[in-house]
Structure formats: C-alpha cells, structure tokens
Protein backbone atom coordinates (compact mmCIF):
# COMPACT_ATOMS: atom_id res chain seq x y z
CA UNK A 1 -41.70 22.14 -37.64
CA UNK A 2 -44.07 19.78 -38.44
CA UNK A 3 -47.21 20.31 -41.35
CA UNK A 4 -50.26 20.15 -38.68
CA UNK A 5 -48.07 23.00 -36.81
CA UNK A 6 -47.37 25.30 -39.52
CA UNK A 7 -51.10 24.52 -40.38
CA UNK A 8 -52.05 25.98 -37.19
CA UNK A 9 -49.60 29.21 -36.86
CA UNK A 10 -51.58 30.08 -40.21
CA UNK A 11 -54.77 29.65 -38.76
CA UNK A 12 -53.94 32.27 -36.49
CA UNK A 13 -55.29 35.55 -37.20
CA UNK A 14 -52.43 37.34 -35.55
CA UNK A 15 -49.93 35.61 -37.75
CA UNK A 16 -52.21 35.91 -40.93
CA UNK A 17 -52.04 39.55 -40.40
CA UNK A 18 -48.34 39.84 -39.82
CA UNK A 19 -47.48 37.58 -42.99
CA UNK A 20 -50.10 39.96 -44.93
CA UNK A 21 -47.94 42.87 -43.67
CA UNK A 22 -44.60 41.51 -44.38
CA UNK A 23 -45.49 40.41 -47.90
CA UNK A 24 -47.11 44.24 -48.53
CA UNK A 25 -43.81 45.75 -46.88
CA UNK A 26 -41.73 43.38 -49.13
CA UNK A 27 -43.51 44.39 -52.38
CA UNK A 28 -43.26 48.17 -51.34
CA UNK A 29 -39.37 47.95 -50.88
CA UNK A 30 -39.01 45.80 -54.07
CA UNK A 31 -40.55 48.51 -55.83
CA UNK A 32 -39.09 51.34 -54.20
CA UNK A 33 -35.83 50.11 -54.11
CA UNK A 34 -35.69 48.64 -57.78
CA UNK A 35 -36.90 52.44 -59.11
CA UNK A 36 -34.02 53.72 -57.30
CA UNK A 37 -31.45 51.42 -59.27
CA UNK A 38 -33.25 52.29 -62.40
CA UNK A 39 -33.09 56.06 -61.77
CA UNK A 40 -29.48 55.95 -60.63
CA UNK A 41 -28.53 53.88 -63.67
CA UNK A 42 -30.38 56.41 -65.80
CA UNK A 43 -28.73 59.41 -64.06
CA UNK A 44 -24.91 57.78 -64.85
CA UNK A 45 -25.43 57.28 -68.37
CA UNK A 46 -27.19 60.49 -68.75
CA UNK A 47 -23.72 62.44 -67.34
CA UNK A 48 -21.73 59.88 -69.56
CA UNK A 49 -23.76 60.90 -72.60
CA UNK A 50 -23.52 64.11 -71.96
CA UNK A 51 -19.66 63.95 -71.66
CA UNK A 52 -19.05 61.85 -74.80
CA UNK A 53 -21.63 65.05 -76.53
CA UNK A 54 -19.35 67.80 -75.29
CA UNK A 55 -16.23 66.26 -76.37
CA UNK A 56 -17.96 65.15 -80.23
CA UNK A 57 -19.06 69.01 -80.71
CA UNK A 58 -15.25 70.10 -79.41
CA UNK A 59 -13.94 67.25 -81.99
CA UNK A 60 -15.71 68.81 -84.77
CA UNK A 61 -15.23 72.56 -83.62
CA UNK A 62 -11.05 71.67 -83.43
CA UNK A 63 -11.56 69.70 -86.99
CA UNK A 64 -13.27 72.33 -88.85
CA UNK A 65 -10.38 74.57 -87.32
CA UNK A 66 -8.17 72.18 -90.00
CA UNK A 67 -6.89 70.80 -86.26
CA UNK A 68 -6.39 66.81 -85.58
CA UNK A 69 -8.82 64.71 -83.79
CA UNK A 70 -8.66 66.07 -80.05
CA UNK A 71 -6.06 63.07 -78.43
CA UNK A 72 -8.58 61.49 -75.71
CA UNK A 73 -7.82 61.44 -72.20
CA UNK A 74 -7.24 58.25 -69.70
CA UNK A 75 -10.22 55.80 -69.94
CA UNK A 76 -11.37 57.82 -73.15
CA UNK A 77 -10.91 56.71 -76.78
CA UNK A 78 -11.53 58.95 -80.39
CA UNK A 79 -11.02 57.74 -83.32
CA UNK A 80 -12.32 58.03 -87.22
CA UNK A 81 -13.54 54.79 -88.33
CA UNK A 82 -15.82 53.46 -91.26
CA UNK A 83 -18.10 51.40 -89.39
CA UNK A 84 -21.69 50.76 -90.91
CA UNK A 85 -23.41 51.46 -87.18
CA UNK A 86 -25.80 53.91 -87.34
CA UNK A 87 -24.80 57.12 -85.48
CA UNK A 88 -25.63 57.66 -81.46
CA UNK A 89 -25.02 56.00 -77.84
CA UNK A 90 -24.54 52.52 -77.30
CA UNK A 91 -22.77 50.42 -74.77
CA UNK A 92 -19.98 47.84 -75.40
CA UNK A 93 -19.25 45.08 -72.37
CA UNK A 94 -15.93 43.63 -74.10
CA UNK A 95 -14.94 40.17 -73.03
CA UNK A 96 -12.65 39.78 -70.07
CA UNK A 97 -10.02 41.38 -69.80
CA UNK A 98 -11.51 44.11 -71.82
CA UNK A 99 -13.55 47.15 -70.14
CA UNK A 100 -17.11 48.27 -70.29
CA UNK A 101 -17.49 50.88 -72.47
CA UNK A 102 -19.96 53.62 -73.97
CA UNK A 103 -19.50 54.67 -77.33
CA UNK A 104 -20.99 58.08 -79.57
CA UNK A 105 -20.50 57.65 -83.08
CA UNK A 106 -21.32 60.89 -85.46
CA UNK A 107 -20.82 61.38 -88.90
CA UNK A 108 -18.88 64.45 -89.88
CA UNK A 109 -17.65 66.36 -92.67
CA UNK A 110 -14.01 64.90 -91.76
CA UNK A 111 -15.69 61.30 -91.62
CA UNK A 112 -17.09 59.51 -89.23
CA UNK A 113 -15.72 59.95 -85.39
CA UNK A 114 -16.03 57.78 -82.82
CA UNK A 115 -15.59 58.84 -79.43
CA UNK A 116 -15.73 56.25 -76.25
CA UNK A 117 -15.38 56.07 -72.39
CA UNK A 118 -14.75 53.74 -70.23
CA UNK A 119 -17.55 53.04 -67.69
CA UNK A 120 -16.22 50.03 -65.82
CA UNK A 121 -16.11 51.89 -62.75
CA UNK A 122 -19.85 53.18 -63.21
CA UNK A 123 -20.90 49.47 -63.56
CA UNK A 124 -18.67 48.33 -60.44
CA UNK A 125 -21.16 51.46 -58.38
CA UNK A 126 -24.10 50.05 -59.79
CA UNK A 127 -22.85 46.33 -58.91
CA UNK A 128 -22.10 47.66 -55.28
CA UNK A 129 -25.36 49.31 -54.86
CA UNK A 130 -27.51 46.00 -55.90
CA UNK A 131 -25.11 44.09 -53.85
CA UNK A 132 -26.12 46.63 -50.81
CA UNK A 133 -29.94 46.77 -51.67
CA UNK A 134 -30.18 42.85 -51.76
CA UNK A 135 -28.13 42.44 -48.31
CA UNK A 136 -30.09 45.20 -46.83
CA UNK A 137 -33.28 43.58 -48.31
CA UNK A 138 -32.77 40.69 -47.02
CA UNK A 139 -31.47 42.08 -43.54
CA UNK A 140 -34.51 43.96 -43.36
CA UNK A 141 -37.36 41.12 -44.55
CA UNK A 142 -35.48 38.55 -41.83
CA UNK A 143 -35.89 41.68 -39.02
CA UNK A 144 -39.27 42.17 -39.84
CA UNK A 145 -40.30 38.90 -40.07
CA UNK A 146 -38.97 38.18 -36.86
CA UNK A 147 -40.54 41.09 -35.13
CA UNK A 148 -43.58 40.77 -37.40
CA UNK A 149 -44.02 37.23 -35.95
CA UNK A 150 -43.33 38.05 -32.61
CA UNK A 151 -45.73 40.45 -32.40
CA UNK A 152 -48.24 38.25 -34.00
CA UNK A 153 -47.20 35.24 -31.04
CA UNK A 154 -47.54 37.96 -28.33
CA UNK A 155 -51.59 39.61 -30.02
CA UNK A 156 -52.20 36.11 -30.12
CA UNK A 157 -51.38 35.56 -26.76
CA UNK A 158 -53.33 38.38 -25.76
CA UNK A 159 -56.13 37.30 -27.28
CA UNK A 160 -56.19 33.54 -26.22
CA UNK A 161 -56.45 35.10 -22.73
CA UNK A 162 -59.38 37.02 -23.76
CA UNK A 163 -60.64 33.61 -25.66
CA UNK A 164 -59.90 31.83 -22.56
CA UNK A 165 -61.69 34.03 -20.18
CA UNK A 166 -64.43 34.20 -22.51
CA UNK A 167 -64.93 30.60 -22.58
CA UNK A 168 -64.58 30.31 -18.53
CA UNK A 169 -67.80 32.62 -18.39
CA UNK A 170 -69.76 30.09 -20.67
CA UNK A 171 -69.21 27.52 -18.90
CA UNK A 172 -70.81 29.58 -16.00
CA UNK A 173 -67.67 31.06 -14.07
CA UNK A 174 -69.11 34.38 -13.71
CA UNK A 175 -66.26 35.26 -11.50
CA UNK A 176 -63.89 35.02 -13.85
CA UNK A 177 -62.10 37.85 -14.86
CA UNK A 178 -59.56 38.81 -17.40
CA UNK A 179 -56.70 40.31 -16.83
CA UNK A 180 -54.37 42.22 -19.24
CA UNK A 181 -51.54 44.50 -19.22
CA UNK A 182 -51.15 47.61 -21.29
CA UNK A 183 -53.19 50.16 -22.58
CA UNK A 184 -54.55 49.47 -26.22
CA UNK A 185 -57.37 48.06 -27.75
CA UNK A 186 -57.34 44.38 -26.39
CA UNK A 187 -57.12 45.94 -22.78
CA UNK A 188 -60.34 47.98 -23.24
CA UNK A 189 -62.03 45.28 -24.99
CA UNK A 190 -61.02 42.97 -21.99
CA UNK A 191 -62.56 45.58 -19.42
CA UNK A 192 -65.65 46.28 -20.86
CA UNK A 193 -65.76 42.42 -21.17
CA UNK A 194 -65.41 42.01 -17.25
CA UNK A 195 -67.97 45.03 -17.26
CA UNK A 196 -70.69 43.11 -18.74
CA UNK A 197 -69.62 40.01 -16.72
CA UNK A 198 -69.44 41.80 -13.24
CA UNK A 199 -73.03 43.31 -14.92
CA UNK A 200 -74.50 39.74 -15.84
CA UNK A 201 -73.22 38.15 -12.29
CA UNK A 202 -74.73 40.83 -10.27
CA UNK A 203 -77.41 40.31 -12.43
CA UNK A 204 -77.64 36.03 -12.00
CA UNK A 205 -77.03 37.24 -7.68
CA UNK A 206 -80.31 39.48 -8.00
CA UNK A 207 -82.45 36.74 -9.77
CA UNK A 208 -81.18 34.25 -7.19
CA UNK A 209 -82.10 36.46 -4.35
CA UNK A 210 -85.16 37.92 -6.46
CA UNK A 211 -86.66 34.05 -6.33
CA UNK A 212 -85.86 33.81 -2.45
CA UNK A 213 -87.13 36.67 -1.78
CA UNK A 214 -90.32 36.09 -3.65
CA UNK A 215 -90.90 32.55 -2.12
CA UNK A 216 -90.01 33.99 1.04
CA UNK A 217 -92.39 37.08 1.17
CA UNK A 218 -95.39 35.00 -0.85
CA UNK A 219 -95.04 32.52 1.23
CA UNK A 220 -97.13 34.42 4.21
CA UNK A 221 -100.01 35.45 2.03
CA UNK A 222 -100.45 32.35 0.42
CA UNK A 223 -100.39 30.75 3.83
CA UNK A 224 -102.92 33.17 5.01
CA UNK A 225 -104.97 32.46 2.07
CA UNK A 226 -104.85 28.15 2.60
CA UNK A 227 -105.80 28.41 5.79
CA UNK A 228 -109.35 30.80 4.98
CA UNK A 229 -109.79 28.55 2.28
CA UNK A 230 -109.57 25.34 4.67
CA UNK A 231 -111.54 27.08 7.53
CA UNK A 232 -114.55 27.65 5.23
CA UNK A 233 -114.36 24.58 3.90
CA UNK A 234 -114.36 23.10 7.01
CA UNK A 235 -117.03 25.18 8.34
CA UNK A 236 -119.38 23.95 5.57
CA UNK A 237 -118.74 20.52 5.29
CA UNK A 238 -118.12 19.58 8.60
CA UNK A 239 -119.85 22.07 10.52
CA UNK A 240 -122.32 22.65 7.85
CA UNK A 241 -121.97 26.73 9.14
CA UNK A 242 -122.52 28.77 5.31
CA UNK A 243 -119.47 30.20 4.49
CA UNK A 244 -118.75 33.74 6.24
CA UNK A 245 -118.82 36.46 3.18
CA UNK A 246 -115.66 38.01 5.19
CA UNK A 247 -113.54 34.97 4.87
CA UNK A 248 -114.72 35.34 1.28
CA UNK A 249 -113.47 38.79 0.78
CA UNK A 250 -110.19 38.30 2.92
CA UNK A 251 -109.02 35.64 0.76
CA UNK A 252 -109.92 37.61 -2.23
CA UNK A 253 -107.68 40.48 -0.75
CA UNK A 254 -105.05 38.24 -0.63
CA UNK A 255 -105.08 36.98 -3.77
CA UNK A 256 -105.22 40.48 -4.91
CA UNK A 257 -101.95 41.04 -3.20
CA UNK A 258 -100.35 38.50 -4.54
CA UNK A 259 -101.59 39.17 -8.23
CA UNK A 260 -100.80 42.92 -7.80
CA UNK A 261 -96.79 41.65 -6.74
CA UNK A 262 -96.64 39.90 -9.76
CA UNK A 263 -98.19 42.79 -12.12
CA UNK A 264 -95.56 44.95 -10.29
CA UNK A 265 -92.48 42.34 -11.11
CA UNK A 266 -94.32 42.07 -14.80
CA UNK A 267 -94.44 46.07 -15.36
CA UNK A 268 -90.83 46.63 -13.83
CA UNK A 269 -89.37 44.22 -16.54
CA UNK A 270 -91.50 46.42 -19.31
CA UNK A 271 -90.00 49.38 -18.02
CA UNK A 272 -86.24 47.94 -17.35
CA UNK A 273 -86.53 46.58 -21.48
CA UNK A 274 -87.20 50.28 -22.35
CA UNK A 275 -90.38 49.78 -23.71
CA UNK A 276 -92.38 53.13 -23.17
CA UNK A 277 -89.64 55.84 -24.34
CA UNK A 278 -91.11 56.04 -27.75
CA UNK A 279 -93.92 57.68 -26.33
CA UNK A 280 -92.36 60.13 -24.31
CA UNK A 281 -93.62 64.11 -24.82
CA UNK A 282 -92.98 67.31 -22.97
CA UNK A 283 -93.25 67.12 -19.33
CA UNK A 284 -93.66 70.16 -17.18
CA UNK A 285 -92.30 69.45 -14.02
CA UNK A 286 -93.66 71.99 -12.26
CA UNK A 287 -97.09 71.13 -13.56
CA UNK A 288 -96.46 67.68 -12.09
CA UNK A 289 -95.74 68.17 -9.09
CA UNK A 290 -99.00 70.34 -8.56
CA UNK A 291 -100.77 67.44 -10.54
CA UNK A 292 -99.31 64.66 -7.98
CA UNK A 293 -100.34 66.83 -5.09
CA UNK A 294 -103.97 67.46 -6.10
CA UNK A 295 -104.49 63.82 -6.22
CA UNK A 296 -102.76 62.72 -3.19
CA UNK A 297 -102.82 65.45 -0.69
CA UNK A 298 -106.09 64.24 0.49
CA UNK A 299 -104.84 60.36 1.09
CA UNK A 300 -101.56 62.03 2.99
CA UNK A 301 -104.01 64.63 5.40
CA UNK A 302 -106.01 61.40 6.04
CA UNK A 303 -103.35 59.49 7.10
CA UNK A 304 -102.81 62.73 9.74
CA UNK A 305 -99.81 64.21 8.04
CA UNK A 306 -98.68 66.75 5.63
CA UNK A 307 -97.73 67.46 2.07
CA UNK A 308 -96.21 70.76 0.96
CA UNK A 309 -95.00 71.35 -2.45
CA UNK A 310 -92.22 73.45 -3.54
CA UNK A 311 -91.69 75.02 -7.05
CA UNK A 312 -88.91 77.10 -8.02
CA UNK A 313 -88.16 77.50 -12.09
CA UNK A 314 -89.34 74.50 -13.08
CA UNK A 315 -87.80 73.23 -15.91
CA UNK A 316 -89.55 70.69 -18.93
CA UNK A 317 -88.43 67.24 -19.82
CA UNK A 318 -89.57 64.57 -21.94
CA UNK A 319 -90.88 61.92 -20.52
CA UNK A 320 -93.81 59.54 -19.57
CA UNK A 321 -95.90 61.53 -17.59
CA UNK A 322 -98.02 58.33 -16.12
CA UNK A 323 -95.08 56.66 -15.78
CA UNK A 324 -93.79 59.96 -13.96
CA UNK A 325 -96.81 60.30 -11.64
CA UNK A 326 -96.41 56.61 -10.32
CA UNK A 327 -92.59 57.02 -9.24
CA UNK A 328 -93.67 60.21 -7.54
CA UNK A 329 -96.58 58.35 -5.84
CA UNK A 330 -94.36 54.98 -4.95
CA UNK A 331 -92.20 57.78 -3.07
CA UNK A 332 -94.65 59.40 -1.02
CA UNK A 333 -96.55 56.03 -0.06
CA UNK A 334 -93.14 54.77 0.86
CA UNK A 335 -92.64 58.34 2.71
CA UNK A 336 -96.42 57.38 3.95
CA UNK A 337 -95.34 53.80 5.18
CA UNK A 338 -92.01 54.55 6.70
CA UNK A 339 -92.13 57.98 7.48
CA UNK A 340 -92.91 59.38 11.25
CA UNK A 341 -96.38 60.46 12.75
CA UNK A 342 -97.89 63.64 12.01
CA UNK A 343 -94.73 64.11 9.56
CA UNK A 344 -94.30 66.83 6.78
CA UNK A 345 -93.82 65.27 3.63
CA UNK A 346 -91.93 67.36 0.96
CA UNK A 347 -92.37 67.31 -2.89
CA UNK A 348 -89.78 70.02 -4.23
CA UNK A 349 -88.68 70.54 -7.72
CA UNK A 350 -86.16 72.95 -8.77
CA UNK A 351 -85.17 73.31 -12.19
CA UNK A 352 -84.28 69.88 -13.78
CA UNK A 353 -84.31 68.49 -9.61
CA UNK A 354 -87.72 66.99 -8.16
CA UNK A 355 -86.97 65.59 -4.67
CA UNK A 356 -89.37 63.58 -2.22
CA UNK A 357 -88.61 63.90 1.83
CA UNK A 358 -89.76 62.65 4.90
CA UNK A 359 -89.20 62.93 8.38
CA UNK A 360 -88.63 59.18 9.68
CA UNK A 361 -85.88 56.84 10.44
CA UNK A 362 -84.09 57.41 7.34
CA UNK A 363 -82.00 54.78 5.13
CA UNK A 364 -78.55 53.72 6.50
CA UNK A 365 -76.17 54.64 4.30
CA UNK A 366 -75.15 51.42 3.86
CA UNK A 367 -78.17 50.33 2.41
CA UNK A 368 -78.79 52.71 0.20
CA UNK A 369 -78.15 50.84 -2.83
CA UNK A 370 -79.74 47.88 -1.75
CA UNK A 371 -83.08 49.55 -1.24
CA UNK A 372 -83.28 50.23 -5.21
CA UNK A 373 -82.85 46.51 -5.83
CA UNK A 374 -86.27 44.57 -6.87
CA UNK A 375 -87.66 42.62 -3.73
CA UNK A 376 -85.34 43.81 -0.97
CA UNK A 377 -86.66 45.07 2.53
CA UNK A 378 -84.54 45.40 5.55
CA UNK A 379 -85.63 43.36 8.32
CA UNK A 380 -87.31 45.98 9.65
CA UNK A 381 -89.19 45.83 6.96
CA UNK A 382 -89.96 42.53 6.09
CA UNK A 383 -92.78 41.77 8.56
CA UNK A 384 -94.74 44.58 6.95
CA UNK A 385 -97.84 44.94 3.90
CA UNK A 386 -94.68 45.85 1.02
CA UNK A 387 -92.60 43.80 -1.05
CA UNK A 388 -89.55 45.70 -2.19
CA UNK A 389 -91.05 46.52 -5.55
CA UNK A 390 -92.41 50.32 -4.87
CA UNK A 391 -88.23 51.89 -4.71
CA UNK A 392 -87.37 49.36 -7.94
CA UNK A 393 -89.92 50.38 -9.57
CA UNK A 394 -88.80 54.36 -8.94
CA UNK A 395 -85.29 53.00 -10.05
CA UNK A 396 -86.07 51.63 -13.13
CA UNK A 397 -88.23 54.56 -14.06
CA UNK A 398 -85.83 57.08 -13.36
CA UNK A 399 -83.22 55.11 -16.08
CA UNK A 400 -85.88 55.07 -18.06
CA UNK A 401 -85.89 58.92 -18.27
CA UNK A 402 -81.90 58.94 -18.21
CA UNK A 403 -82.53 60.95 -14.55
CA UNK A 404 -79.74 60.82 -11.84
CA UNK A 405 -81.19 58.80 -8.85
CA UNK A 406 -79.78 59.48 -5.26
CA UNK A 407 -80.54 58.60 -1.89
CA UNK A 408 -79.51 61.44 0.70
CA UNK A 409 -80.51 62.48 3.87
CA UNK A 410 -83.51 64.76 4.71
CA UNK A 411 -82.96 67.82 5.79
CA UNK A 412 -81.42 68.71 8.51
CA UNK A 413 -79.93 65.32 8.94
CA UNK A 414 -83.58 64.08 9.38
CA UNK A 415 -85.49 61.46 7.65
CA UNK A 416 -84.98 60.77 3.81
CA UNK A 417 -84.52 62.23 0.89
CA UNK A 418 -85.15 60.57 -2.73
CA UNK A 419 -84.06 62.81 -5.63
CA UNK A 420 -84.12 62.94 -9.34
CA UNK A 421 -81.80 65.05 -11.37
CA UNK A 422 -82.90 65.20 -14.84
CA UNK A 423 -79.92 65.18 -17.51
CA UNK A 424 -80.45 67.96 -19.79
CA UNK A 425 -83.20 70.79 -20.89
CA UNK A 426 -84.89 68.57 -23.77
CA UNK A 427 -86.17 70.62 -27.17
CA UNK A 428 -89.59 70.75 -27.61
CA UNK A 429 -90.88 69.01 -30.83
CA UNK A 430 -93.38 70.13 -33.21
C-alpha cells in the first residue's frame, strides 16, 4: 500500500477512531493481563515460602528434640551449611542442567539450616502462561484490528453516502435523497437530512410558483392601472379634456391594491420568521370571539347575512391578540367572499377550539392543503378581487401560536369549516 494511500485511510475519521480504540483496548489488556502474571507469580512464591517456613520450624522443632535434620523429600533439599548469606528467601536459577530453585536459610541453635525446593515446574507454568497471554494477545489485537477496521471502512462508507448526498443538494439537486439501511444514528441523521431537503424543495417549488403567481395576478391591476394612466393622458394632451377626478381615484385604488398585496407578502414573512412571539400575553378566547363579533357583525348584516357566536368554557392562551383578531377576520371575509347568499356564518370556540363556518361551496378535499399556501386560488377563484394571501396569512399565524390548523367540512356536510386547536392551557404570568 502505497504512502499517499495510507495517508488517506488516516485521514479518515472512521479509521482515526478505530485505531484510537484499538490502541486504548491494547493498553487496557497490556495492563490487565501483565497484573495478572505479576499476581500469579506472587501467589506461587508466596505457597513456596510458606512451604520452605513450615518445614524450617519442623527442622528446628525435630532438632531441639536432639533428632537429625528432617531427610527432605523429592525436589526438596536441607542441609546445615556455613554460608555468609544473610538469612531468608531467595531464588537460585542454576546453569543448565541444573534446576530452578528457592532457598530459606535460618540460623539456629544447631547451626545454620538451609532448606530448598525445586521450582522448575512453577517457572515452566509461568513460562506457559506468558506464552498463552502473548499468543492470545496477539490473536486478539489482529481480530480487533480487523473488525476494528472494517467497521471503520463500512461508517465510512456510510458516511460518504451521506457526504455524497449532501454535496448533490449543493449543487442544486433538491431531489436527491439519501438512502441508508439500518437503524442507528447515521440513518436518523440521513432522514432528518432528506426532511429538511424535501422541506427546502417544497420550499424553492412555492417561491417558483409564489413569483408566477404574483406576475400572473399583478399583472391585471397593473394593466388596469396603464391603461387609466394612458386614457387621461390622452384625454389632456390630445383631447385637451381635464383629467376626470374618477380616473384619478381608480388608479389610486389600484395602486392601493397592489401596495396592500405586497404589505400582505411583507407581514406574512414577519410572522413566518417568528417575529411577534416575544410579545405574546394572556388571551381570553372567549373574550375574543365577542371582541371579533362586535366589530364585524355590522360589515357581515350589511353584506345581508349572519354572524352568530358560540361560547362554551372558553379556555386562555397566550398569544398576539391583534395578530389573533386578523386571522379571525381573514376567515370570515373569506367566509364573506366565498360563502352563499343570505348565509349564517359561525364563530364557535370551545375550550382550547375556535372554529369559523360557512355555508358555501366548500373546499375540495383535495385542495385543502393547497389553499394554505401563499398566492394560490383555484380557478374559480382567480378571476376574483383576492390574491391567495388572506388563508396564508391564517396559516402562518396559527404556527405562530403553535395551534393545530384544519380544514373540515361545515356542518352537516355543508360549506366550510376552518378550525384552530390550541396546544395546551398556558400559565398565566405575573
């Protein structure tokens, strides 16, 4: 394998990791297994010891008995000697072909006694067991390794998908999606990744049909608005006719039209950004709903229809209570516009639920959710005075308050429903 490639397996993170992991696991077996040699060695000269002690105190008990140094049994040696060593344990390796062996010398009354064993056969255990700890070492470093780097190869090959994918999307692929089998962390990471894709290309599909729809639906009043312009100009330079105060205030109303679209697309991107919630305060939605239909009962009656309210345990909220008022007034002027003649309109709260109905045509199920989106009308729609804004605007509102919006039909399987369901009973603050 060549430099640049071994430079590049150790670039990976993957592989960093799993050499990081098989050097900690090496230490920790090094250790562990090294104490155990120590303690085992310990633990056979200990019993040694403390065989070579009994048989000194039974050497001196038989001497002072005016008996002969006990005769020592195979692989054991006692003797009285005059060596100079000072008394206590020590360990003799004799040259080849002489044993191992562990002496205890003691001075006595009767001299100085000298009693030995032969641990050959201790040292051939310990020999064995290092022998066995270094094979199994080494048996178990070259099995990690291998499954320490295979794991490594396959994360990393997990995550170059997700690096792959990821760079698909910057280059504008919003499509793409990636795909991952399992269930850990990479797979979650590599849905909520095609989450916020799926998110940001419904999101790039809106804009796109946002603009169309815009130059689309502006393109009428503006239109409208040229040719009033031109005809009073016309009129007073050609004609030399003053110019009619109606064409005047029909172009201004269409200007106003067109500057009151864009204050709604302006103040549905404040409200989608979240600005506003820092301001929120207790909301009584019962007291709302009586507020909304003081103010526009009259405009509904004029328009020869109805408005009854309903109020049953109303519950409180926080919330934006301006911001409150114009999604409940968006929903009756839609009501208003699409609604039949001579209809009932119904403002009902119940609890933590406010819902608006109507008696009209209804929504198609079908396009339910595309109602909510900025800009859209149906075709039956389109020809009209609206632009799609008043319904995005009571979207964007009611995620604004963390409320459930739904589309349903009204009742009795007549006309349409619009209904908020409020998340929780929020605390009051002082």
């Amino acid at each position: 394998m060549s430099s640049n490639r071994i430079s590049a397996l150790l670039h990976l993170s993957a592989v960093r990791q799993a050499l990081w992991l098989l050097a900690l696991f090496s230490s920790i077996t090094l250790v562990a297994w090294g104490g155990t040699y120590w303690f085992m060695q310990r633990e056979i000269l200990r019993n040694v010891d403390a065989r070579l002690t009994a048989r000194m105190e039974a050497a001196i008990t038989a001497m002072d008995a005016g008996k002969a140094l006990p005769h020592p049994g195979e692989d054991q040696t006692a003797s009285i000697v005059t060596s100079t060593e000072h008394d206590g344990f020590q360990s003799v390796d004799i040259d080849p072909p002489g044993p191992d062996m562990r002496f205890l010398l003691q001075t006595t009354e009767h001299g100085r006694v000298l009693l030995g064993e032969n641990t050959e056969r201790q040292q051939e255990l310990r020999d064995m067991l290092a022998v066995g700890m270094q094979l199994s070492l080494l048996a178990t470093l070259l099995a990690t390794g291998v499954a320490a780097l295979w794991m490594a190869r396959r994360g990393q090959a997990r995550l170059n998908v997700v690096s792959d994918g990821l760079a698909e999307v910057a280059q504008g692929r919003l499509d793409r999606r990636i795909t991952l089998e399992g269930q850990d962390d990479l797979s979650l990471l590599a849905t909520r990744i095609n989450a916020t894709t799926a998110r940001l290309e419904d999101a790039m599909t809106q804009m796109r049909v946002q603009s169309s729809n815009i130059a689309h639906d502006l393109r009428t009043p503006l239109a409208r608005l040229r040719a009033q312009i031109e005809t009073s100009l016309t009129a007073a330079t050609e004609q030399g006719r003053p110019v009619n105060p109606k064409d005047l205030g029909d172009a201004l109303d269409q200007i106003d039209r067109i500057t009151g679209t864009f204050d709604a697309l302006l103040r549905l991107a404040q409200i989608e950004s979240g600005a506003g919630r820092e301001a929120f305060a207790s909301v009584d939605l019962g007291k709302l709903i009586e507020g909304v239909a003081e103010t526009y009962g009259a405009v509904v009656e004029d328009m020869g229809q109805k408005l009854r309210v309903e109020v049953e345990d109303a519950a409180q909220i926080r919330g934006d209570y301006d911001m409150l008022v114009q999604l409940l007034a968006n929903l009756i002027q839609n009501a208003l516009r699409h609604g039949a003649n001579e209809q009932t309109i119904t403002l009902r709260v119940h609890g933590l639920k406010v819902c608006v109905s109507d008696q009209g045509p209804g929504v198609p199920f079908e396009e339910r959710e595309k109602v909510l989106q900025t800009l859209y009308q149906g075709e039956a729609t389109r020809q009209g005075d609206g632009f799609g804004l008043g319904l995005s605007l009571v979207r964007a509102i009611a995620e604004l308050h963390g409320a459930d919006l739904r589309l349903t039909d009204g009742p009795k399987g007549r006309g349409l429903s619009v209904c908020l369901q409020f998340p929780t009973l929020t605390k009051l603050y002082s």
